[in-house]
C-alpha atoms as a PDB file:
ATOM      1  CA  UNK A   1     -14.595 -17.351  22.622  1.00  0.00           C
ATOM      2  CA  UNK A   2     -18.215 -17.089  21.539  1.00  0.00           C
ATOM      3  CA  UNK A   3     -17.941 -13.324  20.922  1.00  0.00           C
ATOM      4  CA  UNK A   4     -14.183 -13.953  18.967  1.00  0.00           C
ATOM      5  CA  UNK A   5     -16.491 -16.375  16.834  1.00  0.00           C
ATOM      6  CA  UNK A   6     -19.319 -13.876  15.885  1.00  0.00           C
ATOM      7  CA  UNK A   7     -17.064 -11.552  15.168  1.00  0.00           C
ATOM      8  CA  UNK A   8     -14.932 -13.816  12.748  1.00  0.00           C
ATOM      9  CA  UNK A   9     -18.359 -15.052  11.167  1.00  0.00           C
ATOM     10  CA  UNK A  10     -19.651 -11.062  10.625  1.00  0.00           C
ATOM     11  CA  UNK A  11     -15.761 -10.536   8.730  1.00  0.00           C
ATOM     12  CA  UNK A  12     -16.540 -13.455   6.597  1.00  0.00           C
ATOM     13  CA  UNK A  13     -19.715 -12.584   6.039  1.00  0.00           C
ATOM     14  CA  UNK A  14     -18.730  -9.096   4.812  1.00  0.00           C
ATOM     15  CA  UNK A  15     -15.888 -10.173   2.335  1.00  0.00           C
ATOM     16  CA  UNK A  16     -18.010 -12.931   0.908  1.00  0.00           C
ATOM     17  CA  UNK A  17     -20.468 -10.181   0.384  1.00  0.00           C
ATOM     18  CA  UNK A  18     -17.846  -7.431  -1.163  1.00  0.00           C
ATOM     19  CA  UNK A  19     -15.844 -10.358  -2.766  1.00  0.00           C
ATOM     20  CA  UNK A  20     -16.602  -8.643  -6.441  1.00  0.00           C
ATOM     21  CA  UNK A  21     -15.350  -5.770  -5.336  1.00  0.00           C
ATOM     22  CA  UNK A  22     -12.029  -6.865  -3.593  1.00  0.00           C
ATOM     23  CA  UNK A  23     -11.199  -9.140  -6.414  1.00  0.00           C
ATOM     24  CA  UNK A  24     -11.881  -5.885  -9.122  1.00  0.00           C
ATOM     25  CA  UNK A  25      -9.254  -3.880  -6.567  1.00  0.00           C
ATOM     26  CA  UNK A  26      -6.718  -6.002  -6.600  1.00  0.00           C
ATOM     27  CA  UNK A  27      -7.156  -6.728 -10.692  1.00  0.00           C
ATOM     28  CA  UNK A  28      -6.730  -2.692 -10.776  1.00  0.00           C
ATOM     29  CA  UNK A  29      -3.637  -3.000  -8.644  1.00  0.00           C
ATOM     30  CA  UNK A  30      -2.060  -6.014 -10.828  1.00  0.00           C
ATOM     31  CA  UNK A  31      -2.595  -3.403 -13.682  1.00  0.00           C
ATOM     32  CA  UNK A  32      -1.262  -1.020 -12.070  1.00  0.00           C
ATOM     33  CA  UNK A  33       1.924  -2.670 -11.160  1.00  0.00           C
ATOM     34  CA  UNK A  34       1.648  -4.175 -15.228  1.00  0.00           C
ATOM     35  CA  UNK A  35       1.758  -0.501 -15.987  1.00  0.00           C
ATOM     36  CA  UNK A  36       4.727   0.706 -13.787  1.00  0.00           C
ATOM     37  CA  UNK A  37       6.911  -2.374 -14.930  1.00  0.00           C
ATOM     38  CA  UNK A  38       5.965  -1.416 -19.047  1.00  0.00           C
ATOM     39  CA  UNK A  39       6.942   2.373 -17.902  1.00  0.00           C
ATOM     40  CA  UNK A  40      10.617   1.945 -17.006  1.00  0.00           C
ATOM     41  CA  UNK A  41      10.664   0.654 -20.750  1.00  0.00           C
ATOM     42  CA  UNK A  42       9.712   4.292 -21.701  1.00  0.00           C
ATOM     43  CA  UNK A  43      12.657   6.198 -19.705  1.00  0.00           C
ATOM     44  CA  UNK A  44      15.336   7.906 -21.385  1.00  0.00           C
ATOM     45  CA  UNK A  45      19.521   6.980 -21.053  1.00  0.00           C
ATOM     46  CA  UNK A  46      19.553  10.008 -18.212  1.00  0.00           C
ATOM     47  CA  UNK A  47      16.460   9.355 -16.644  1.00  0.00           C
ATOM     48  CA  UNK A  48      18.023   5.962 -15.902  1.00  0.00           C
ATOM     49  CA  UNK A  49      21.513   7.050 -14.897  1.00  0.00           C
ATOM     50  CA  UNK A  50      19.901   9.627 -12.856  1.00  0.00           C
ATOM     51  CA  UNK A  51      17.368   6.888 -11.445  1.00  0.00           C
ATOM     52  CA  UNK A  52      20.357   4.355 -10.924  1.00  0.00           C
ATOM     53  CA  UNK A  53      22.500   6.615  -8.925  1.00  0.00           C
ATOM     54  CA  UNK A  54      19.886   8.059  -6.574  1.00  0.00           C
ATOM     55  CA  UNK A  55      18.851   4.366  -5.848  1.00  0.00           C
ATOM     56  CA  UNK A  56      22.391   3.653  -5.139  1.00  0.00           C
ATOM     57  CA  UNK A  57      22.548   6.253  -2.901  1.00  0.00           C
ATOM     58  CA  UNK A  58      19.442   5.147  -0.760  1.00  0.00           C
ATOM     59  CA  UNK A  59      20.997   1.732  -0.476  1.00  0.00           C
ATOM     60  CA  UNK A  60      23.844   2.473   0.465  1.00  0.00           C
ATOM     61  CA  UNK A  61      22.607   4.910   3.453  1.00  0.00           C
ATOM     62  CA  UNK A  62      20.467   1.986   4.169  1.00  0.00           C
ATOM     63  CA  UNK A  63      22.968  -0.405   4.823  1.00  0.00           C
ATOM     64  CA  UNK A  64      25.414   1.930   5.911  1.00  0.00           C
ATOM     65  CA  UNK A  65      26.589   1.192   9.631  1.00  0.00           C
ATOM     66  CA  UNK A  66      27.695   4.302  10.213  1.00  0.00           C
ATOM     67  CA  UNK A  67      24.046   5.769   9.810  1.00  0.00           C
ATOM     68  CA  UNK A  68      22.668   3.619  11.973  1.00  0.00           C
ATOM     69  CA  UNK A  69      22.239   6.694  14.314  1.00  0.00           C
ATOM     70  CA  UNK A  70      19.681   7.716  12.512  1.00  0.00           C
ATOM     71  CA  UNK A  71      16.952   9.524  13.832  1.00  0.00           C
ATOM     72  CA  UNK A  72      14.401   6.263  13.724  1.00  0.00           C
ATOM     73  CA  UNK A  73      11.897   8.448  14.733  1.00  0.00           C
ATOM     74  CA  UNK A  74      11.338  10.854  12.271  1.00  0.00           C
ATOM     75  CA  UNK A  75      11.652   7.943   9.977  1.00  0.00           C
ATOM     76  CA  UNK A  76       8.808   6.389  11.848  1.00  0.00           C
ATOM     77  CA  UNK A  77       7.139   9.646  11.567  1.00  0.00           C
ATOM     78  CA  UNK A  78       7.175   9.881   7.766  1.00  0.00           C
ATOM     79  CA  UNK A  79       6.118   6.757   7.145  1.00  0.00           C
ATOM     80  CA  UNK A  80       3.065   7.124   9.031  1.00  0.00           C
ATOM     81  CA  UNK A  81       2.747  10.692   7.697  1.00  0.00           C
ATOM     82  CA  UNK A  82       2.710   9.436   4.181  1.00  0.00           C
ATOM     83  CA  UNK A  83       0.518   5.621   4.629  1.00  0.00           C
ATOM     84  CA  UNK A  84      -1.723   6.338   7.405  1.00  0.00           C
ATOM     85  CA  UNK A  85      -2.549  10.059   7.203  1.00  0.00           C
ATOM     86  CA  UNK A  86      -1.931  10.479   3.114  1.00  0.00           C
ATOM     87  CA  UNK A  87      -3.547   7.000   2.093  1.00  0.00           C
ATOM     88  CA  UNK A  88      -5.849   5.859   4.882  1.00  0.00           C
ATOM     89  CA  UNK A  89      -7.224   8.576   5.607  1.00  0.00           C
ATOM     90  CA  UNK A  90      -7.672  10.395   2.221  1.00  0.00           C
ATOM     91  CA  UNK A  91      -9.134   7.115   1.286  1.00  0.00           C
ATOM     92  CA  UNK A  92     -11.971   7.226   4.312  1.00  0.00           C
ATOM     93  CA  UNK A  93     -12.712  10.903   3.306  1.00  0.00           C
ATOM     94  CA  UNK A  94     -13.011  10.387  -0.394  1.00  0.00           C
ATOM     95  CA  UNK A  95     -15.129   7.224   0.478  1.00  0.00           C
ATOM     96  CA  UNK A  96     -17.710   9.281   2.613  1.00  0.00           C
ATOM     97  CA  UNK A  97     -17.639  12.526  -0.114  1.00  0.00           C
ATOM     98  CA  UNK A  98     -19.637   9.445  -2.365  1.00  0.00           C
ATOM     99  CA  UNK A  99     -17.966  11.944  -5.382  1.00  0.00           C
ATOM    100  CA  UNK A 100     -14.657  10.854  -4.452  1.00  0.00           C
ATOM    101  CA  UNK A 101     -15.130   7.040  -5.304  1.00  0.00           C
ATOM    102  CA  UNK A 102     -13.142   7.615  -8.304  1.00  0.00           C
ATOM    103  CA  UNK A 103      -9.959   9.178  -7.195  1.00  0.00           C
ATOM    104  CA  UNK A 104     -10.049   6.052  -4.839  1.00  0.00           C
ATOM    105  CA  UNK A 105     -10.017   4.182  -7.669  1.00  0.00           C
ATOM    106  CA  UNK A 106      -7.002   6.220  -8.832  1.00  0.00           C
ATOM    107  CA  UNK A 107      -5.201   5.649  -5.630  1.00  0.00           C
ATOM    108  CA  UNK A 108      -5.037   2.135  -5.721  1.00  0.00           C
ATOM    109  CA  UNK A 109      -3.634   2.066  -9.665  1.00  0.00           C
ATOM    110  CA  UNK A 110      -0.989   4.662  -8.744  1.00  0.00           C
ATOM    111  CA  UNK A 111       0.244   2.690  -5.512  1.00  0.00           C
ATOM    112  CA  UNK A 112       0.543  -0.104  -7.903  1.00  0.00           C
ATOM    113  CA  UNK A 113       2.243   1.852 -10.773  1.00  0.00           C
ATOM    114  CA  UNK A 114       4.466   2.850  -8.177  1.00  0.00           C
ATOM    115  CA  UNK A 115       5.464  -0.409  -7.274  1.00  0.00           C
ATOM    116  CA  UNK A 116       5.713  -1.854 -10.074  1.00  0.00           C
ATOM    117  CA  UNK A 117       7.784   0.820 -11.388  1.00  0.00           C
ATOM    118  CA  UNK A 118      10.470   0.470  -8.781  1.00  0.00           C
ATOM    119  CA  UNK A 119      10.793  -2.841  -8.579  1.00  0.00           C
ATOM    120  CA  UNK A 120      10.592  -2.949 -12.617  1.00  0.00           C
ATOM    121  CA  UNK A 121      13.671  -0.692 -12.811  1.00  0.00           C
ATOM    122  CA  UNK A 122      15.915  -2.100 -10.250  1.00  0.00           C
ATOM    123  CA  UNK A 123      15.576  -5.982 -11.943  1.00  0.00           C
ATOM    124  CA  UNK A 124      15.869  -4.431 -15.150  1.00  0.00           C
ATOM    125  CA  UNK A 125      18.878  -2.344 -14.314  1.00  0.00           C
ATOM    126  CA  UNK A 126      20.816  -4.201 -12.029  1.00  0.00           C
ATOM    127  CA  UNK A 127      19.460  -8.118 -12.432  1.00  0.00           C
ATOM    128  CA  UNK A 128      20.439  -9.948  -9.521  1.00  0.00           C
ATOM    129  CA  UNK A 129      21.781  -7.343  -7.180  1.00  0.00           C
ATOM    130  CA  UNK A 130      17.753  -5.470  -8.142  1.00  0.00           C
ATOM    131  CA  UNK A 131      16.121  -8.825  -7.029  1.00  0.00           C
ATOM    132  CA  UNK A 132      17.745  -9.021  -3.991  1.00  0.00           C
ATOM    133  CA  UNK A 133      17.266  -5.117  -2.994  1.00  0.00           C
ATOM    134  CA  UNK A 134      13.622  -5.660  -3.804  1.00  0.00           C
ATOM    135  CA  UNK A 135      13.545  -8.446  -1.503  1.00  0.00           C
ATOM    136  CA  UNK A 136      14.765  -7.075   0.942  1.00  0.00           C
ATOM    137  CA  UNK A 137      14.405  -3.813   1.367  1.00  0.00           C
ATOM    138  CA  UNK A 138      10.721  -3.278  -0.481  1.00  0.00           C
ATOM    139  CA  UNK A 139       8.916  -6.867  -0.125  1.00  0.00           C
ATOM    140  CA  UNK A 140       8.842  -6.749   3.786  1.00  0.00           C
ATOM    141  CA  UNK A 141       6.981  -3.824   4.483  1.00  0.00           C
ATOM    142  CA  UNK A 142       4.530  -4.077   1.331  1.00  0.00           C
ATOM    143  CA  UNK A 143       3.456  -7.561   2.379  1.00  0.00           C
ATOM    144  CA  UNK A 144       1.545  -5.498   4.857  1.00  0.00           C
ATOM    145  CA  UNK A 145       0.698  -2.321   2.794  1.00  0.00           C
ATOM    146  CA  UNK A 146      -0.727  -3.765  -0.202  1.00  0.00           C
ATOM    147  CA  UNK A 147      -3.432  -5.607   2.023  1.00  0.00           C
ATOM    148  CA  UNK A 148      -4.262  -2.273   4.083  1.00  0.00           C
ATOM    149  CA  UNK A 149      -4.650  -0.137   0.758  1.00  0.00           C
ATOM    150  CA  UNK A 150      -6.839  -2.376  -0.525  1.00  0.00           C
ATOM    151  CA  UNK A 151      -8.989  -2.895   2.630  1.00  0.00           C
ATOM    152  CA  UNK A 152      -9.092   0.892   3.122  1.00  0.00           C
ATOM    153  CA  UNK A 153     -10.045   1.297  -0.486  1.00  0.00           C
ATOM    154  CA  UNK A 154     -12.634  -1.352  -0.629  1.00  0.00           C
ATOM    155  CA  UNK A 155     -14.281  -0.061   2.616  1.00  0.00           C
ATOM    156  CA  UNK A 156     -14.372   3.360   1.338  1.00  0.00           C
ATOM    157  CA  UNK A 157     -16.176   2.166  -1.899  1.00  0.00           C
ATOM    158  CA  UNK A 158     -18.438   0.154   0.032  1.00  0.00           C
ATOM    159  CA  UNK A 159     -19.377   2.708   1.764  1.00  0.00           C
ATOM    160  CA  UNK A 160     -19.659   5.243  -1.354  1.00  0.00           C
ATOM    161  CA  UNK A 161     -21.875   2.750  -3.601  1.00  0.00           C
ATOM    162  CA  UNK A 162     -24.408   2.628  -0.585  1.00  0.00           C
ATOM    163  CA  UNK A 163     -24.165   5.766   0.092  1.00  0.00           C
ATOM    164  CA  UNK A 164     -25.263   6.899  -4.194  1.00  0.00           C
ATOM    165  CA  UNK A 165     -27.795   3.761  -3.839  1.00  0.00           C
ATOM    166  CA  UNK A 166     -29.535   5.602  -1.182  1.00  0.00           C
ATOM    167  CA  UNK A 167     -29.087   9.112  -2.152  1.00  0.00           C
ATOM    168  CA  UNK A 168     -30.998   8.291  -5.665  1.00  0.00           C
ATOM    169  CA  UNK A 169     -33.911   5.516  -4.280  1.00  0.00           C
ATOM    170  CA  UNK A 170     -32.531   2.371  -5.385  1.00  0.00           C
ATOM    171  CA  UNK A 171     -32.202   1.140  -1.705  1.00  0.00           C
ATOM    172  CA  UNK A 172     -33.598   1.713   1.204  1.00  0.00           C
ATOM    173  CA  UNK A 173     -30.497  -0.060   3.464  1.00  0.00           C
ATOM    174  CA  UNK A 174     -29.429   2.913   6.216  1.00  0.00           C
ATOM    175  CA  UNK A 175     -25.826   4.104   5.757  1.00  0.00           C
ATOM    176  CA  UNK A 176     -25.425   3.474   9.550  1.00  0.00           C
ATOM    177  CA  UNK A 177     -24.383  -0.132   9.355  1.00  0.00           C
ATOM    178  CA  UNK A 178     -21.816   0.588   6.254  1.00  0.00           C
ATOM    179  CA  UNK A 179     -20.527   3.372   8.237  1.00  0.00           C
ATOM    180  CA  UNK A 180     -19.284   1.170  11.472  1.00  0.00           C
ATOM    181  CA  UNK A 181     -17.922  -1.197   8.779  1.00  0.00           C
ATOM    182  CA  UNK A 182     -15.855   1.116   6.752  1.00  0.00           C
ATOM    183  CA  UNK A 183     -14.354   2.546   9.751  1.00  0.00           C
ATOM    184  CA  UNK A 184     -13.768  -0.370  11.117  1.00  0.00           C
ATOM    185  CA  UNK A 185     -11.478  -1.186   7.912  1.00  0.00           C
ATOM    186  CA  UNK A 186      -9.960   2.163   7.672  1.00  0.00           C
ATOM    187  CA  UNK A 187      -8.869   1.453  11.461  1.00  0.00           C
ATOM    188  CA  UNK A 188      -7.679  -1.709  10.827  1.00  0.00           C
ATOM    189  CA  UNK A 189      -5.946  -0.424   7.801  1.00  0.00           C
ATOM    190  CA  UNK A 190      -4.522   2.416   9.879  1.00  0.00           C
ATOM    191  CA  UNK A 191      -2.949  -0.261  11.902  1.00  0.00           C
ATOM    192  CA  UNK A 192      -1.646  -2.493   9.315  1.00  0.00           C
ATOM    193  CA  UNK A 193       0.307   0.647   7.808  1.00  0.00           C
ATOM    194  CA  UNK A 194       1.612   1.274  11.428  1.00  0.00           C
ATOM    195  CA  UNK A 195       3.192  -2.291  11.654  1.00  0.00           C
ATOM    196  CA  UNK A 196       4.337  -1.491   8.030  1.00  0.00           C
ATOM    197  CA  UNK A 197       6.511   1.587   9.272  1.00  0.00           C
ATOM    198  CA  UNK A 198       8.050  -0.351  11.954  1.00  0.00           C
ATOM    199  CA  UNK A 199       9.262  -2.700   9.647  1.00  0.00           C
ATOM    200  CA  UNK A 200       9.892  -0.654   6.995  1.00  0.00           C
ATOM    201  CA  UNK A 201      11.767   1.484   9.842  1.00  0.00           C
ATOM    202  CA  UNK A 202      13.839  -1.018  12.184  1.00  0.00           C
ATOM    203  CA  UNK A 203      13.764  -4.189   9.983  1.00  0.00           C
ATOM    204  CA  UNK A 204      14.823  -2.686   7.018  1.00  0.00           C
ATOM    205  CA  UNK A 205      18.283  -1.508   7.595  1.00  0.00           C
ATOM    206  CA  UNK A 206      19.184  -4.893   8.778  1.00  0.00           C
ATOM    207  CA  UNK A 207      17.606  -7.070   5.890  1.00  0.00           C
ATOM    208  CA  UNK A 208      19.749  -4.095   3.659  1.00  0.00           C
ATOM    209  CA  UNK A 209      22.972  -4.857   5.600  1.00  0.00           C
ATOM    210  CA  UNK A 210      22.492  -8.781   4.543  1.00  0.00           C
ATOM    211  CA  UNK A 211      21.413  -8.047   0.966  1.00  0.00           C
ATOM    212  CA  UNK A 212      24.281  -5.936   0.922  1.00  0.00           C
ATOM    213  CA  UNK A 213      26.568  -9.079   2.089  1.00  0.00           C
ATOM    214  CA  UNK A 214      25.724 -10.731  -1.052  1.00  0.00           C
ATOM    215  CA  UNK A 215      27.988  -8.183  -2.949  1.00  0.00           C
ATOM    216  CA  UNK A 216      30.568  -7.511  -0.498  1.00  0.00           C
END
């Protein structure tokens, strides 16, 4: 118990500390997602059939019971392939490269574009029937990757801004310390995007198959 405490008190301690910075993340993201919503204003009468019918096609496969033989794996796989290895880890590197802050930065705005574009064009295309798809079959799984971009990100720029303070004489802190801490996030990240690919895997064919029952 006393060590589950100290630990809880040294994680409060740190995002009190990096509060700034967490809060200026997730303003980035918001804009991001702003941005990705204003964009499907922008697409063209093709881009939008085109758009519409490959979405259709995804849900349908989705809550299609005759796919349900899926290979689960390699959907597993791919997940993790493109949030843990593509994301977290890209993020960690860029983080200790101190030069890479700002494609981390980038990262975060273009996860949010991207979500805010497809959940943008499925309301605005298909109302109702959009809501509930985006419910269902994107909500679940981001309630768990938006928090573990954002942690990866924010440890990674922790650890970049201390790294520049140090490198140039403004601060004498060692990098040791910020080092444990941002892979500490990164792991914990790591395994936030892991849970996120289960769900996104197993759970959400099923919560498809019930959005779908709204239309059946």
């Amino acid at each position: 118990m006393f060590l589950a405490g100290a630990l809880w008190e040294l994680i409060a301690k740190y995002f009190l500390r990096h509060l700034p910075l967490y809060v200026a993340l997730m303003l980035l993201f918001t804009t991001g997602v702003g941005f990705g919503a204003l964009a499907t204003q922008k697409l063209s009468p093709v881009q939008k059939e085109d758009l519409s019918n490959y979405i259709a096609a995804v849900y349908a496969s989705l809550a299609d019971h005759e796919h349900e033989h899926l290979d689960r794996a390699q959907v597993f796989y791919q997940s993790l392939k493109d949030n843990v290895l593509k994301t977290t880890g890209v993020l960690f590197l860029l983080g200790l490269t101190v030069i890479g802050a700002p494609l981390i930065l980038a990262i975060v705005f273009v996860r949010g574009f991207v979500l805010g574009f497809t959940v943008g064009f499925l309301v605005q295309e298909t109302m109702v029937k959009g809501l509930v798809l985006s419910t269902t079959c994107i909500l679940p799984h981001n309630l768990l990757v938006i928090p573990a971009v954002l942690l990866g990100a924010g440890g990674a720029l922790s650890f970049a801004g201390t790294a520049f303070r140090t490198l140039i004489g403004l601060s004498r802190d060692g990098v040791h310390s910020q080092l444990v801490s941002t892979t500490f996030l990164s792991l914990c990240s790591g395994l936030m995007l892991i849970v996120a690919a289960l769900i996104e895997t197993y759970l959400t064919p099923i919560l498809a198959q019930l959005g779908r029952g709204f239309f059946a």
